[in-house]
Protein backbone atom coordinates (compact mmCIF):
# COMPACT_ATOMS: atom_id res chain seq x y z
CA UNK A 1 0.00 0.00 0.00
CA UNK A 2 0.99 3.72 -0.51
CA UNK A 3 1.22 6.00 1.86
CA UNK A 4 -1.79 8.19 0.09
CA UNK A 5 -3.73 5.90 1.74
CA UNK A 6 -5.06 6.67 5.27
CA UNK A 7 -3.68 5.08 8.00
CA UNK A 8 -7.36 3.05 8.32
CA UNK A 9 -7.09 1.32 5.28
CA UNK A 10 -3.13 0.40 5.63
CA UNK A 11 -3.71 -0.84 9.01
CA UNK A 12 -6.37 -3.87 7.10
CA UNK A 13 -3.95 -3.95 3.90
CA UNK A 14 -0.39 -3.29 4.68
CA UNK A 15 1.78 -6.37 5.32
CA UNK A 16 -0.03 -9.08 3.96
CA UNK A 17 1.65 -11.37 2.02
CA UNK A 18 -0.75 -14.19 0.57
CA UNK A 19 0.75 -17.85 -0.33
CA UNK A 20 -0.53 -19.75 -3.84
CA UNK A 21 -3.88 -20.36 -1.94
CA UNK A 22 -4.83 -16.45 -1.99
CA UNK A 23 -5.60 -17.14 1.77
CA UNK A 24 -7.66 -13.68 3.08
CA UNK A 25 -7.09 -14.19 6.38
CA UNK A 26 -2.93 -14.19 7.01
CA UNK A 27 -1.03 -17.06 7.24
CA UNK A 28 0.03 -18.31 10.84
CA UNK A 29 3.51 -19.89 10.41
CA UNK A 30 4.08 -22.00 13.03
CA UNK A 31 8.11 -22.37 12.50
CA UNK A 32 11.04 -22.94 14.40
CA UNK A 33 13.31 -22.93 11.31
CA UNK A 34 14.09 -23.10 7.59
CA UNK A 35 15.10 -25.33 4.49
CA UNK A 36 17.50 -24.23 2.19
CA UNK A 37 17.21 -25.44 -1.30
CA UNK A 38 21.25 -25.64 -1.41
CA UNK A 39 24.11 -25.19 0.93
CA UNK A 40 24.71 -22.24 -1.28
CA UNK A 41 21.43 -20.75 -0.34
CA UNK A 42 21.78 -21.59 3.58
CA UNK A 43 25.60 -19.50 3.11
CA UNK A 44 23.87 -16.61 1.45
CA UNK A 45 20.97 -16.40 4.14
CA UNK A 46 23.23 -16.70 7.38
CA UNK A 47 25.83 -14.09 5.65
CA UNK A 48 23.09 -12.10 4.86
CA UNK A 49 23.23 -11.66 0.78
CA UNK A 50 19.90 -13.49 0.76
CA UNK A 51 17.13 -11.80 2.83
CA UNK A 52 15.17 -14.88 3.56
CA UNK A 53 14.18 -16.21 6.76
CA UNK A 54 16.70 -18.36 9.16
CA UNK A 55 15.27 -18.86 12.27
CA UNK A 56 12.24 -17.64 14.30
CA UNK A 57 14.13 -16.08 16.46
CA UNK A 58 15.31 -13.72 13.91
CA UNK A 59 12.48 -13.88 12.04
CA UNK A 60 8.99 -15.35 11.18
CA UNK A 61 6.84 -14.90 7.94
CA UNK A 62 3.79 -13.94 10.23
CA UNK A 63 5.68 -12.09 12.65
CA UNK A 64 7.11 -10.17 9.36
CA UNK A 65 3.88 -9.22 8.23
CA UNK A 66 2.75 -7.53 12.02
CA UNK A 67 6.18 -5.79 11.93
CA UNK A 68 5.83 -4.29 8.57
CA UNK A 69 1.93 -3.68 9.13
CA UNK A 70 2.60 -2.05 12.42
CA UNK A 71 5.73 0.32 10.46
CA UNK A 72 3.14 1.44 8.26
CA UNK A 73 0.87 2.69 10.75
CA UNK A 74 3.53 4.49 12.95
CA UNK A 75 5.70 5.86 9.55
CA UNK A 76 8.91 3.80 10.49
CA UNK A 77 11.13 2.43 8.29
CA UNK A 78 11.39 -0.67 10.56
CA UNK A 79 9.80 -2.49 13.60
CA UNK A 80 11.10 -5.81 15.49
CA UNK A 81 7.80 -7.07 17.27
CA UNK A 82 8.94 -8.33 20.44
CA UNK A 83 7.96 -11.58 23.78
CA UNK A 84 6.14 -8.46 25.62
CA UNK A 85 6.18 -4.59 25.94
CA UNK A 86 9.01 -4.80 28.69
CA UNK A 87 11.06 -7.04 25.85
CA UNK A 88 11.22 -4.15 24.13
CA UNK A 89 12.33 -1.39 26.74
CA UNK A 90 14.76 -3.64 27.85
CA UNK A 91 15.87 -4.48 24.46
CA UNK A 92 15.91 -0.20 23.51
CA UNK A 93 18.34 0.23 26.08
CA UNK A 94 20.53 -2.49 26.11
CA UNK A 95 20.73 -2.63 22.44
CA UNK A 96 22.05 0.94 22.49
CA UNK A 97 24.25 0.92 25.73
CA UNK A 98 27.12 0.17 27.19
CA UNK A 99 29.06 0.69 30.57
CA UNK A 100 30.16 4.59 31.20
CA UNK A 101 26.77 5.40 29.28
CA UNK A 102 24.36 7.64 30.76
CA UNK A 103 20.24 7.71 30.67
CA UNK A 104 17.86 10.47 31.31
CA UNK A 105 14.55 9.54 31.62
CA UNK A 106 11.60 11.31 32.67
CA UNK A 107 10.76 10.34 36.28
CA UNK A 108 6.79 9.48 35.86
CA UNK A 109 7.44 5.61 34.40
CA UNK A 110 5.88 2.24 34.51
CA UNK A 111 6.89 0.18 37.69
CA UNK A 112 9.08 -2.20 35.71
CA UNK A 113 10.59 0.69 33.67
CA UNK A 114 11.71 2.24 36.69
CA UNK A 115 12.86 -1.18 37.68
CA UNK A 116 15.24 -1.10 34.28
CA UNK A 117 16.30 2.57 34.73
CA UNK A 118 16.74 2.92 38.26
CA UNK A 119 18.47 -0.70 39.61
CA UNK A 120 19.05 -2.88 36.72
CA UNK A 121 21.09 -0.50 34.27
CA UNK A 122 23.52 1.19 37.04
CA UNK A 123 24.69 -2.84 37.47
CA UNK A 124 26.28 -2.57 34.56
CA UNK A 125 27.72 0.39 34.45
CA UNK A 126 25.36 2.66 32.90
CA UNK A 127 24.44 6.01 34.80
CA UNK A 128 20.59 7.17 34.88
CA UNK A 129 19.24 10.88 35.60
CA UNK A 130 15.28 10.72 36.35
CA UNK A 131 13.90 14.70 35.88
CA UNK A 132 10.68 15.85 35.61
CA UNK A 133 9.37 15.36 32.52
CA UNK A 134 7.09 18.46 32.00
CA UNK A 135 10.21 20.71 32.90
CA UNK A 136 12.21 21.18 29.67
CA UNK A 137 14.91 23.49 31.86
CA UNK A 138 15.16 19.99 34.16
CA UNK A 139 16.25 18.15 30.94
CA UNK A 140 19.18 20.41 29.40
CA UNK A 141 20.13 20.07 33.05
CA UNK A 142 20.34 16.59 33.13
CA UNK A 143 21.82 15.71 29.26
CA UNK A 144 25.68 16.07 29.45
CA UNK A 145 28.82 14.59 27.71
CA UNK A 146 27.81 10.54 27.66
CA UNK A 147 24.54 10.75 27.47
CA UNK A 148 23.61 8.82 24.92
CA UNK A 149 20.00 7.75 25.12
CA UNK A 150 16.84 9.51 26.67
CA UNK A 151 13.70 7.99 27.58
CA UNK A 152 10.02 8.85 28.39
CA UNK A 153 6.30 8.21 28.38
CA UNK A 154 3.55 10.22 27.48
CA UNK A 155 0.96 10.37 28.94
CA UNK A 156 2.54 8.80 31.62
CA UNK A 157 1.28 6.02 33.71
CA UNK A 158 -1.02 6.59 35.93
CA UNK A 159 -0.94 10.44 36.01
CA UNK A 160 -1.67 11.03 32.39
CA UNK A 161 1.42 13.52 32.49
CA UNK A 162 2.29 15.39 29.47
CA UNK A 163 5.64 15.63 27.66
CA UNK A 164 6.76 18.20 25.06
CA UNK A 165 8.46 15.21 23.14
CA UNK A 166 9.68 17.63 19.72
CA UNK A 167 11.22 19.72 22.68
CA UNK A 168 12.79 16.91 24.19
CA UNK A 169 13.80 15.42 21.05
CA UNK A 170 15.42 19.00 20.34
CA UNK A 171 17.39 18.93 23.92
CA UNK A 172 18.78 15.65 23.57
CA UNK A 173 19.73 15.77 19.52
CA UNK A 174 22.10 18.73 20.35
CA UNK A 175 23.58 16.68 23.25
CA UNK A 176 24.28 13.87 20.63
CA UNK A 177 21.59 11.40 22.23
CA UNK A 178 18.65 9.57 21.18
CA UNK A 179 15.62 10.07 22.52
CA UNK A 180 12.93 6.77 22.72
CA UNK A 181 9.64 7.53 23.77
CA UNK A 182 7.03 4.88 25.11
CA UNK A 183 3.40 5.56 23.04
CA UNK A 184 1.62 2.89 24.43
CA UNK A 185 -1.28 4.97 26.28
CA UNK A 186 -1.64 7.69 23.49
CA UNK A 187 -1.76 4.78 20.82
CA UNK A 188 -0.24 5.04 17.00
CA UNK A 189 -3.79 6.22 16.66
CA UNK A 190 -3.03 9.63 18.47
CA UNK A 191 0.16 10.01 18.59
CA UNK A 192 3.23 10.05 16.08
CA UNK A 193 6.57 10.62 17.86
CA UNK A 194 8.66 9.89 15.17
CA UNK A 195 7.17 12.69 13.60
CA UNK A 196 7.74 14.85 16.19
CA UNK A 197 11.58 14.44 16.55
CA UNK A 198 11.78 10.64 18.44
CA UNK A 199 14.58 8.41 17.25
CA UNK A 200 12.65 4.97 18.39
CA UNK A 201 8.63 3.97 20.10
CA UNK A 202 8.09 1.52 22.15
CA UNK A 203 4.95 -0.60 22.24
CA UNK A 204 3.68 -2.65 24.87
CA UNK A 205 1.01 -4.56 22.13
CA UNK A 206 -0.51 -6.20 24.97
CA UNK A 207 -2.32 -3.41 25.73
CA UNK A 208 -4.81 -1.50 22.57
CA UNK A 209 -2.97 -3.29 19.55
CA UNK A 210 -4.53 -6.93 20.83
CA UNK A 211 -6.90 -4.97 22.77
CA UNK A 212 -8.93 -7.80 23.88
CA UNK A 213 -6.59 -9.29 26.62
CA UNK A 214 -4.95 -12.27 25.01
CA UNK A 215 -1.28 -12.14 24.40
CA UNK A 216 1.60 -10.44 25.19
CA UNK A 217 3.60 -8.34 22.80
CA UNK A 218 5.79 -5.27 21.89
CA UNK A 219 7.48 -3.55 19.19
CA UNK A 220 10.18 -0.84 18.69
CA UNK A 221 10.21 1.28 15.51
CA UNK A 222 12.74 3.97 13.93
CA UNK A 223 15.29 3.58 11.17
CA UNK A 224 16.19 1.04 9.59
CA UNK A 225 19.65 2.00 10.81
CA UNK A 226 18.70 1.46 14.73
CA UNK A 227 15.84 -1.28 14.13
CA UNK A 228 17.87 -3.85 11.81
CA UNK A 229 21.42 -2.86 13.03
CA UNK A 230 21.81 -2.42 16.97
CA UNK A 231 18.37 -3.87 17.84
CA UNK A 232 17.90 -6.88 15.77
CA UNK A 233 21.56 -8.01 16.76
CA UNK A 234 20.64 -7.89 20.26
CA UNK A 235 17.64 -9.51 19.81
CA UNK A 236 19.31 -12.14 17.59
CA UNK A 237 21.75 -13.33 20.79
CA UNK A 238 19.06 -12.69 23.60
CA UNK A 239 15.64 -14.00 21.81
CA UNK A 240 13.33 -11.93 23.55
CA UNK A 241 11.12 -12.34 19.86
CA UNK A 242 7.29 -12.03 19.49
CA UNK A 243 5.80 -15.74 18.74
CA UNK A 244 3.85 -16.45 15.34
CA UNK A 245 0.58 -17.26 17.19
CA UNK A 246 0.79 -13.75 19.07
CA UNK A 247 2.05 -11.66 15.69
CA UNK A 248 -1.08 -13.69 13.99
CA UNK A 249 -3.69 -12.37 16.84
CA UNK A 250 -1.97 -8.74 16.89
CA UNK A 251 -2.75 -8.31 12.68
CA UNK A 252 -5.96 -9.08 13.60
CA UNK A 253 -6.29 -6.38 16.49
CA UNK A 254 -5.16 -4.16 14.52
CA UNK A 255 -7.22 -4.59 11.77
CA UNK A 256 -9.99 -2.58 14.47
CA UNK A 257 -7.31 -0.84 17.09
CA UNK A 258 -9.00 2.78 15.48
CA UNK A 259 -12.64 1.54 15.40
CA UNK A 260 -11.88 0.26 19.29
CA UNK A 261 -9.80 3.10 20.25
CA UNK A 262 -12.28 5.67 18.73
CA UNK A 263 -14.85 3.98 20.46
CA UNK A 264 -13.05 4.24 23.77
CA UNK A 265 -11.66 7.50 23.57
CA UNK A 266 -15.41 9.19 23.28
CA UNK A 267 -16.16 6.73 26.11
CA UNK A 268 -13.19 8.14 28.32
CA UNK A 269 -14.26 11.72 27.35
CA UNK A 270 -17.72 11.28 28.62
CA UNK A 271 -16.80 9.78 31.71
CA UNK A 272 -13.72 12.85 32.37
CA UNK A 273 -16.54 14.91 31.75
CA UNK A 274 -18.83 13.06 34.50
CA UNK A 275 -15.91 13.07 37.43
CA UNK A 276 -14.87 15.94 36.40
CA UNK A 277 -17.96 17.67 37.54
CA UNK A 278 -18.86 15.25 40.75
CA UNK A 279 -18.02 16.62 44.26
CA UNK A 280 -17.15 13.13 45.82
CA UNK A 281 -13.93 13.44 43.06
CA UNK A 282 -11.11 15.28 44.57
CA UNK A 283 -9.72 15.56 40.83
CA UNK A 284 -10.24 14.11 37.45
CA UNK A 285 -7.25 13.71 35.16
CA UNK A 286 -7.28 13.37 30.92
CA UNK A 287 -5.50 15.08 28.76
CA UNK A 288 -8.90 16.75 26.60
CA UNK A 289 -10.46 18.11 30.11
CA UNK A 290 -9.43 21.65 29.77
CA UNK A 291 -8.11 21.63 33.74
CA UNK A 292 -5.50 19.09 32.92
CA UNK A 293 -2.21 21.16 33.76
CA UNK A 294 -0.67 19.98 30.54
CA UNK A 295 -3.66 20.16 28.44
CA UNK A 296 -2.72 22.70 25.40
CA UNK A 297 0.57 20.58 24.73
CA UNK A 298 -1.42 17.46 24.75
CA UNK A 299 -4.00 18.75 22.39
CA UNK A 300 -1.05 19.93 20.43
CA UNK A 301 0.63 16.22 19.90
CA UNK A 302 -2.35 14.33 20.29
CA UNK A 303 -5.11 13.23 17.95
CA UNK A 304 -7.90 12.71 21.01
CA UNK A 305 -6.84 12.64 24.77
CA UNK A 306 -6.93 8.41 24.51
CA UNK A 307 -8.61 5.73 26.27
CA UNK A 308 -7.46 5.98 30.45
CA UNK A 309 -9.24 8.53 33.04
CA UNK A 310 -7.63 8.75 36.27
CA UNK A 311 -9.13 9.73 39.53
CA UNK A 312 -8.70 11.14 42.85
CA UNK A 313 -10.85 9.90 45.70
CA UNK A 314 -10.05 10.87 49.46
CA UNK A 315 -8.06 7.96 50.37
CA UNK A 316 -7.19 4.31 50.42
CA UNK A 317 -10.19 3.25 52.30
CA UNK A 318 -12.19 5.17 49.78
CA UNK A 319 -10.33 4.00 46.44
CA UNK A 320 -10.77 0.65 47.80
CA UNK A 321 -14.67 0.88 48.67
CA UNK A 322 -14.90 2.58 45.19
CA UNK A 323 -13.51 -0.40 43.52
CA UNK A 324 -15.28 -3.60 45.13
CA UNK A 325 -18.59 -1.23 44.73
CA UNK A 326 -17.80 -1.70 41.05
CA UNK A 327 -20.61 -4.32 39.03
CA UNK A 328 -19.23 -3.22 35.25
CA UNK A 329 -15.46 -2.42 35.50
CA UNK A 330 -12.90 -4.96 36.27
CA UNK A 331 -10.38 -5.06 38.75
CA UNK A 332 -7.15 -5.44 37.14
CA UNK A 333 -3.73 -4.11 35.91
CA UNK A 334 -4.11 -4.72 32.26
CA UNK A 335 -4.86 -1.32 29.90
CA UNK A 336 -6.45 -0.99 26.45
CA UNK A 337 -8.51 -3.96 26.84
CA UNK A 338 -11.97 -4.18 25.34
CA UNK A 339 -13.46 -4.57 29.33
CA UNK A 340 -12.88 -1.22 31.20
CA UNK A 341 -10.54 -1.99 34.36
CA UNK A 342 -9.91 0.10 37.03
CA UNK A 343 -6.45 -0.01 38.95
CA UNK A 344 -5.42 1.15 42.54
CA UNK A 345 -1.48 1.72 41.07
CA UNK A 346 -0.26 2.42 44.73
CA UNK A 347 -0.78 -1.08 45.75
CA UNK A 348 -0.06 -2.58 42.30
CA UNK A 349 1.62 -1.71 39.26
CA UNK A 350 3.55 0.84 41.39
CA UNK A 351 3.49 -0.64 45.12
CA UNK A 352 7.79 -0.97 44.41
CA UNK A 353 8.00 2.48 44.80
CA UNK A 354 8.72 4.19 48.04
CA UNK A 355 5.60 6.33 49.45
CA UNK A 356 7.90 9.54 49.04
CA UNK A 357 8.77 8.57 45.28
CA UNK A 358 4.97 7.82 44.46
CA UNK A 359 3.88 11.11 46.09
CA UNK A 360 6.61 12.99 44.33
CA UNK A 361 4.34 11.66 41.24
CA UNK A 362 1.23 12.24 42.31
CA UNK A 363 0.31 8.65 42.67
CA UNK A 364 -1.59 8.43 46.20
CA UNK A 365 -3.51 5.91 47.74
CA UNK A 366 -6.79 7.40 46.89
CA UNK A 367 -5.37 7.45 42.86
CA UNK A 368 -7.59 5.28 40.74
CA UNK A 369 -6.66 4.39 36.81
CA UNK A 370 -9.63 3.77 35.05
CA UNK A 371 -8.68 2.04 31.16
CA UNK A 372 -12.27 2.43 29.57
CA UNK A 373 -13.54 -0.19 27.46
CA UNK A 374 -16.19 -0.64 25.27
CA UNK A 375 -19.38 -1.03 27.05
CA UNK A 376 -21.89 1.69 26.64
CA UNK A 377 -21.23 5.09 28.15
CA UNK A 378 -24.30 5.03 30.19
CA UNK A 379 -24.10 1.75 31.48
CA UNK A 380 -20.17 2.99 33.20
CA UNK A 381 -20.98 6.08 33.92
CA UNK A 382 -23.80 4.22 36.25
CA UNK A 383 -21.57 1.95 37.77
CA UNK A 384 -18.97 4.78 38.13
CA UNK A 385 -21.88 6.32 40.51
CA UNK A 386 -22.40 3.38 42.20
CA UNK A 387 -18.63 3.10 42.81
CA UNK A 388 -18.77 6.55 44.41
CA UNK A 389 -21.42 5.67 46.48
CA UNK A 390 -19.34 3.54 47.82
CA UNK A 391 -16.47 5.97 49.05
């Protein structure tokens, strides 16, 4: 497909590569390995003057088809589609690093990305900087001689946090670093940060791309010259690599990842709109609500303010009567599923964290994160009451 083509149409089209059989559904390739017609052929595919496939691990014909599918969608020249999300942040820093290195990375992060940034890179050498990632002064700060890689989400998990990501990009291009930014909450629907300056996104695929809560998954994207030099030899040795069955059901999610997503999104609005305005609410956080503190940049880099709500409630005993009060929401710590879930991220997907680091972030014990599925707006918005009848 060309890229005249809107992104809806390439994200049915792009990628497929049909057998003799014309097969309209893709192909799942269940394959460890490869026969070579000739010895000849099996030289030219392990030096590399024949393209063609050598082992699963460093390729797949389904898994091929996601990747380039999925390229199309972001505008990369290349994607590796990866075991999980966290495959692929561990595989965009470690691809790129090496000991005497140093990271910045913007301080609102996943759990397990703080894990990677804060404990498991300084083993081996590597130096890490968390700022604040609203505060562009807090960056040029941080970036010195070494740093070679910068690293945020945005929105950020579970504060919905905004980041200037061209400005970023700017800040660590003139320091001589890359700058990889994790899209998973804003989507490839709503956000394009390789378009705004990013060298590489991240993708956990788990999350919107499958959307329905099946597999795990991720991708990174960017050049050519990053994706099939520094990250497909790491991922070569270490063989974090997506299965066929998994790259077979994410072609299929995202066959519908804008129908879902656009269906989500208006439900997320609605409901913003609903806490937004209800006194038992100490605040309501997405990026479209006018009161969010970052909300002209996010309208600014965003297509739609996405799928998650957060909310304040008083405090733990509250966030917790809130949640078992719920009939229609799931408790859980997935995101971008089809089912809305609703997360307590103090005592979950960040209960690692000290108190003093999750307050510094906003995240207390009355913080709920509320992914909003596809069930009718009316139907959560009434068990969103209920919940806060609860508090």
């Amino acid at each position: 497909m060309t890229d005249r083509l809107h992104p809806r149409t390439r994200m049915i089209h792009d990628g497929s590569d049909r057998r003799a059989f014309g097969e309209m559904s893709e192909a799942l390739y269940l394959t460890q390995g490869f026969a070579y017609a000739s010895a000849e052929e099996a030289e030219a595919r392990f030096d590399g003057s024949d393209p063609g496939f050598v082992y699963a691990r460093y390729g797949n014909p389904t898994v091929a088809m996601f990747e380039e599918r999925l390229a199309s969608l972001e505008g990369a020249e290349a994607c590796f589609a990866t075991a999980s999300g966290m495959a692929a942040m561990n595989a965009a820093m470690f691809s790129q690093l090496k000991a005497g290195d140093h990271v910045v990375a913007a301080r609102a992060l996943f759990g397990s990305c703080h894990y990677i940034i804060d404990n498991l890179l300084p083993r081996y050498g590597v130096e890490t900087t968390l700022v604040d990632g609203t505060d562009l002064d807090q960056w040029r700060a941080a970036v010195r001689e070494g740093t070679v890689l910068c690293f945020l989400e945005t929105p950020s998990n579970p504060t919905l946090e905004i980041i200037d990501i061209a400005g970023v990009a700017e800040i660590a291009h003139a320091a001589g670093a890359k700058l990889v930014v994790d899209n998973v909450f804003a989507t490839p629907c709503y956000q394009r940060p390789l378009e705004l300056g990013a060298d590489m996104v991240m993708y956990s695929t788990t999350k919107h791309i499958d959307g329905q809560g099946r597999c795990l998954g991720g991708a990174l994207l960017g050049s050519k010259e990053l994706i099939d030099g520094p990250v497909l030899e790491y991922m070569k040795h270490t063989g974090p690599a997506m299965s066929p069955f998994n790259a077979w059901v994410m072609l299929k999610g995202l066959e519908t990842l804008y129908l879902r997503c656009d269906a989500q999104a208006s439900n997320a609005e609605g409901i913003a709109r609903f806490l937004a305005k209800d006194g038992r609410v100490k605040r309501a956080l997405y990026p479209a609500l006018p009161e969010h503190p970052q909300h002209n940049l996010a309208m600014s880099q965003m297509e739609r303010g996405g799928t998650v709500v957060a909310l304040e409630l008083a405090d733990k005993r509250a966030a917790f009567g809130f949640l078992n009060a719920l009939e229609v929401a799931k408790i859980s710590n997935n995101l971008g599923d089809a089912k809305t879930i609703a997360t307590h991220p103090a005592t979950t997907t960040h209960q690692r964290l000290t108190e003093e680091d999750r307050l510094s972030l906003g995240i207390t014990q009355g913080l709920i994160r509320l992914s909003v599925g596809l069930e009718a707006e009316e139907d959560l918005i009434a068990d969103l009451d209920r919940g806060l009848g609860a508090t």
